[in-house]
Protein backbone atom coordinates (compact mmCIF):
# COMPACT_ATOMS: atom_id res chain seq x y z
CA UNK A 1 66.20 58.51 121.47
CA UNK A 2 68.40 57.21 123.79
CA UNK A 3 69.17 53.42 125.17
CA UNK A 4 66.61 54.63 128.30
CA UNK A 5 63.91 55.32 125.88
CA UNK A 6 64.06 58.67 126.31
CA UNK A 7 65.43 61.78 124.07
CA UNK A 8 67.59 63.76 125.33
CA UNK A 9 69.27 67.25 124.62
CA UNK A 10 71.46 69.73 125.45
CA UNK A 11 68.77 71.54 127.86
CA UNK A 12 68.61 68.85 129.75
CA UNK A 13 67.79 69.71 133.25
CA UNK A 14 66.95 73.36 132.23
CA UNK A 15 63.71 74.91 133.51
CA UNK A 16 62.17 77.90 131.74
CA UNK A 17 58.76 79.90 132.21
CA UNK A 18 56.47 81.53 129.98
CA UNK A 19 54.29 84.41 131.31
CA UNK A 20 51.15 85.77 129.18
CA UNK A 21 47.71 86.83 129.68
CA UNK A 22 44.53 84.44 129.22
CA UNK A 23 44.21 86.54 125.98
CA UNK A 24 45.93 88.33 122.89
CA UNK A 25 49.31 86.12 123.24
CA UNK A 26 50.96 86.21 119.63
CA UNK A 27 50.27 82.36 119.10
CA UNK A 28 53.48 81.99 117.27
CA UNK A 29 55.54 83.47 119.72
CA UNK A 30 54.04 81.90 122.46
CA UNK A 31 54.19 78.50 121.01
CA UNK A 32 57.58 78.35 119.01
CA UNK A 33 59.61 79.29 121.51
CA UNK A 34 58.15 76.47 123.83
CA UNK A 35 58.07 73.73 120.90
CA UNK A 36 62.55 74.56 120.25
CA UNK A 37 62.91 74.13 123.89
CA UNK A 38 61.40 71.33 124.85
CA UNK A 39 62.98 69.77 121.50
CA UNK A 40 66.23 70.66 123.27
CA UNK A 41 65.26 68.84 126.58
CA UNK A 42 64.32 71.92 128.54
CA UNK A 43 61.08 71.89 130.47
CA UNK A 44 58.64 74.95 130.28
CA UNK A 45 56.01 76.12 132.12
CA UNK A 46 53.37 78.37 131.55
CA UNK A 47 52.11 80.70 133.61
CA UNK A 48 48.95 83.21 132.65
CA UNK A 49 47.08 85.55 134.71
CA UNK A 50 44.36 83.09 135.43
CA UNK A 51 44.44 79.29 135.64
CA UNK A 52 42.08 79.55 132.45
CA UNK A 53 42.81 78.68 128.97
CA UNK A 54 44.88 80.96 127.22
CA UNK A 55 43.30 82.26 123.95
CA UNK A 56 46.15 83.21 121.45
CA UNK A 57 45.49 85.18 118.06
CA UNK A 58 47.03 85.41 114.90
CA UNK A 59 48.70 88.80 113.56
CA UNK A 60 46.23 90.49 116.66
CA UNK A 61 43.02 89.87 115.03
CA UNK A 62 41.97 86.04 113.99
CA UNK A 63 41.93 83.21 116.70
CA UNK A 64 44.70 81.21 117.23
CA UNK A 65 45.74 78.18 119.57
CA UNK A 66 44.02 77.17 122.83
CA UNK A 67 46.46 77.03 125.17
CA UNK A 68 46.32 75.35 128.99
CA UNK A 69 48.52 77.20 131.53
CA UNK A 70 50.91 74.93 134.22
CA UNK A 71 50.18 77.97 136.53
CA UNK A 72 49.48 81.56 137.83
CA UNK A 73 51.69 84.68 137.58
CA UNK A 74 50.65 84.76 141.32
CA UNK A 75 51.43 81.45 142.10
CA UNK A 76 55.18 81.28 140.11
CA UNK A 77 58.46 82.34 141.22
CA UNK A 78 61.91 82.36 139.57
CA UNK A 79 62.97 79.41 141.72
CA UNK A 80 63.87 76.71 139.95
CA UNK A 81 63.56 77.99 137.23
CA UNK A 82 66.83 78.69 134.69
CA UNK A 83 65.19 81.45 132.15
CA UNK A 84 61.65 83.64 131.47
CA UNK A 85 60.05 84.24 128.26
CA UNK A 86 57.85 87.47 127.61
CA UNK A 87 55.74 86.56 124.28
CA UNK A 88 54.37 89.99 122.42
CA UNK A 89 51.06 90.24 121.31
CA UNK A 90 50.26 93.78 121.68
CA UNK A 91 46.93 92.97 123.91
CA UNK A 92 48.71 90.74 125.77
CA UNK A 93 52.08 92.81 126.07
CA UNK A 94 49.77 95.72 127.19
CA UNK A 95 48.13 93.82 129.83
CA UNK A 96 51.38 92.22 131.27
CA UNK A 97 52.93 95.46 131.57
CA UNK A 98 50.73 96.56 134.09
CA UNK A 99 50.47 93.24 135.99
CA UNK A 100 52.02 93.65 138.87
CA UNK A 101 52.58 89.71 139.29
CA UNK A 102 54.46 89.99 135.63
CA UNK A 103 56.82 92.89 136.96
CA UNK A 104 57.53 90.73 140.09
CA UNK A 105 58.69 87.76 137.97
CA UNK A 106 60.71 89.48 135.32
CA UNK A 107 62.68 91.60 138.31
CA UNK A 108 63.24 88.34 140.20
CA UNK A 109 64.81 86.45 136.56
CA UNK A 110 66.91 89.66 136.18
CA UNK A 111 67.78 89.92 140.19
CA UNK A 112 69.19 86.48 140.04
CA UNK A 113 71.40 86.79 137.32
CA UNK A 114 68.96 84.64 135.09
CA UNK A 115 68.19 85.14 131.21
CA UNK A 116 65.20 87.13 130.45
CA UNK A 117 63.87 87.14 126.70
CA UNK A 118 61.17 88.81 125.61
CA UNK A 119 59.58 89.31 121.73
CA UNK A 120 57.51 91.93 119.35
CA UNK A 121 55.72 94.18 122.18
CA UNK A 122 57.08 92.00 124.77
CA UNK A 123 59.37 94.52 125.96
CA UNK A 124 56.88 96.70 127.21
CA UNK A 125 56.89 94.65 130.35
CA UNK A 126 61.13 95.28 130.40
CA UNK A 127 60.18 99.36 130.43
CA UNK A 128 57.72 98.79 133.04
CA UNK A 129 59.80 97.27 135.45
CA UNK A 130 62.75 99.39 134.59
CA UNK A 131 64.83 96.46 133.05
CA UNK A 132 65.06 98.44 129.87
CA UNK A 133 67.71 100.95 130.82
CA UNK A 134 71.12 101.10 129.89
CA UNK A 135 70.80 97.92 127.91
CA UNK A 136 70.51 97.43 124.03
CA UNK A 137 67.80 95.57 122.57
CA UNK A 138 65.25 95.74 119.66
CA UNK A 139 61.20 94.57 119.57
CA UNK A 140 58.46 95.45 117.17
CA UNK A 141 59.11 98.85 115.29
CA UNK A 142 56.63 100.85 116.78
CA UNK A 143 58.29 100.46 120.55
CA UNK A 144 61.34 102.23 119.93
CA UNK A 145 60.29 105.63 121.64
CA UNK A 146 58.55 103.80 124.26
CA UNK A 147 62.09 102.23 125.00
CA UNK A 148 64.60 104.90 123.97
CA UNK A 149 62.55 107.08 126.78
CA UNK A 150 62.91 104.23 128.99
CA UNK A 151 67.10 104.79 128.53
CA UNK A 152 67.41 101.45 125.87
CA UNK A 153 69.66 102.03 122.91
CA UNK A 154 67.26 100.43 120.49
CA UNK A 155 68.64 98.28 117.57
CA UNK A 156 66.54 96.88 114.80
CA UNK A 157 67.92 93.39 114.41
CA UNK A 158 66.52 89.93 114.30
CA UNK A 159 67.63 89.32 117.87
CA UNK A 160 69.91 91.17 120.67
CA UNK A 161 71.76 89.53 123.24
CA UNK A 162 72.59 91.84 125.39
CA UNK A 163 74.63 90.21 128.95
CA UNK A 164 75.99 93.54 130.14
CA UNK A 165 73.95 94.35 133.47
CA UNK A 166 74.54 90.93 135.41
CA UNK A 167 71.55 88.66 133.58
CA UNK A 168 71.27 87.96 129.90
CA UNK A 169 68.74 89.95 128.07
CA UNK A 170 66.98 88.60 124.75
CA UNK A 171 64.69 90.29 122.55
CA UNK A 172 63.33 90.11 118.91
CA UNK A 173 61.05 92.34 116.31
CA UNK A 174 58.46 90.15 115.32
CA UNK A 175 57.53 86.81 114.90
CA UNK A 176 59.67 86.13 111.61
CA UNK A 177 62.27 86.70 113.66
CA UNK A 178 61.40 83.23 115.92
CA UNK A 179 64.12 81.02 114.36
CA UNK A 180 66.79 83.35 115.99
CA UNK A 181 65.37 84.43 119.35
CA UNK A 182 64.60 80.55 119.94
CA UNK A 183 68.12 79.59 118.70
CA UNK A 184 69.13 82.70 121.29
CA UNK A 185 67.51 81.20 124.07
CA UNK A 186 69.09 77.86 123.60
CA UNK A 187 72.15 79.18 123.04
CA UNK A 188 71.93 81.13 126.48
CA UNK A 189 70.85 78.39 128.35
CA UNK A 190 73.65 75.87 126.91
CA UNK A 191 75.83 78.59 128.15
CA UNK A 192 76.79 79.76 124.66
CA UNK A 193 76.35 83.57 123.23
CA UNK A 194 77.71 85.06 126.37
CA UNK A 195 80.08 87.14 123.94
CA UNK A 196 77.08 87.94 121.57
């Protein structure tokens, strides 16, 4: 903590958002990712489908954390806003990938030059709005097809960084791999890793 009484890190100043469904949100990689930035100094939003609590479960099956949303998908836009996180979840990954609100967003992150990092079956929304192609990344095992069809050179590592189409693209397997794709995220936003 600082002489102003307040703590202070290296995202200071950084915005990021958070897009997931009301329901089936990994809680882990929902809430992780949040709890590293905002240790850093960033400030996140999140924004679900409906300005209703957002259930989360455990492995895709047992209940998990209660989350409150910030926002809508309908109601956010990349402005002001640094980076966007896609948490997996494969009912919530499923959903968002057909959410026309959650293409919008994702396009606008990667339009602007922004990062975009998304986790386990996360980057089903990246196929979906045609961010996957051309670029190298990894996500939960059983996507690879999904995204080699979508023209992604899949990888099965902890975490990609991959910054060769204009905007920084993060991705991760599963949630044991949190430590790094939070790490990545901070990294990106400190403007580090732009070599990874």
């Amino acid at each position: 903590m600082s002489s102003d009484g307040k703590n202070h890190g290296k995202l200071d100043g950084k915005s990021v958002l958070v897009l997931t469904t009301n329901y089936g949100t990994e809680q882990d990689e929902l809430q992780k990712p949040v709890a590293a930035l905002r240790e850093n100094g960033a400030r996140v939003t999140v924004a679900a489908q409906k300005d209703e609590p957002v259930r989360t479960l455990v492995s895709d099956e047992k209940p998990g954390a209660v989350v409150q949303p910030d926002t809508t998908l309908a109601e956010a836009t990349a402005d002001g806003f640094d980076a966007v996180i896609v948490p997996g979840g494969t009912l919530n990954a499923d959903q968002l990938r057909g959410d026309d609100e959650a293409r919008r967003l994702v396009s606008a992150f990667a339009e602007a030059g922004k990062p975009v990092a998304s986790i386990c079956h996360g980057p089903w929304l990246l196929v979906d709005s045609g961010l996957a192609r051309g670029r190298e990344l990894t996500s939960y095992p059983s996507l690879r097809p999904d995204l080699e069809n979508a023209g992604a050179t899949w990888v099965d590592r902890e975490v990609v960084v991959d910054t060769s189409a204009g905007h920084t693209l993060i991705t991760s397997r599963r949630p044991d791999d949190l430590d790094a794709f939070a790490a990545a995220i901070v990294d990106a936003l400190d403007g580090a890793g732009k070599a990874a």
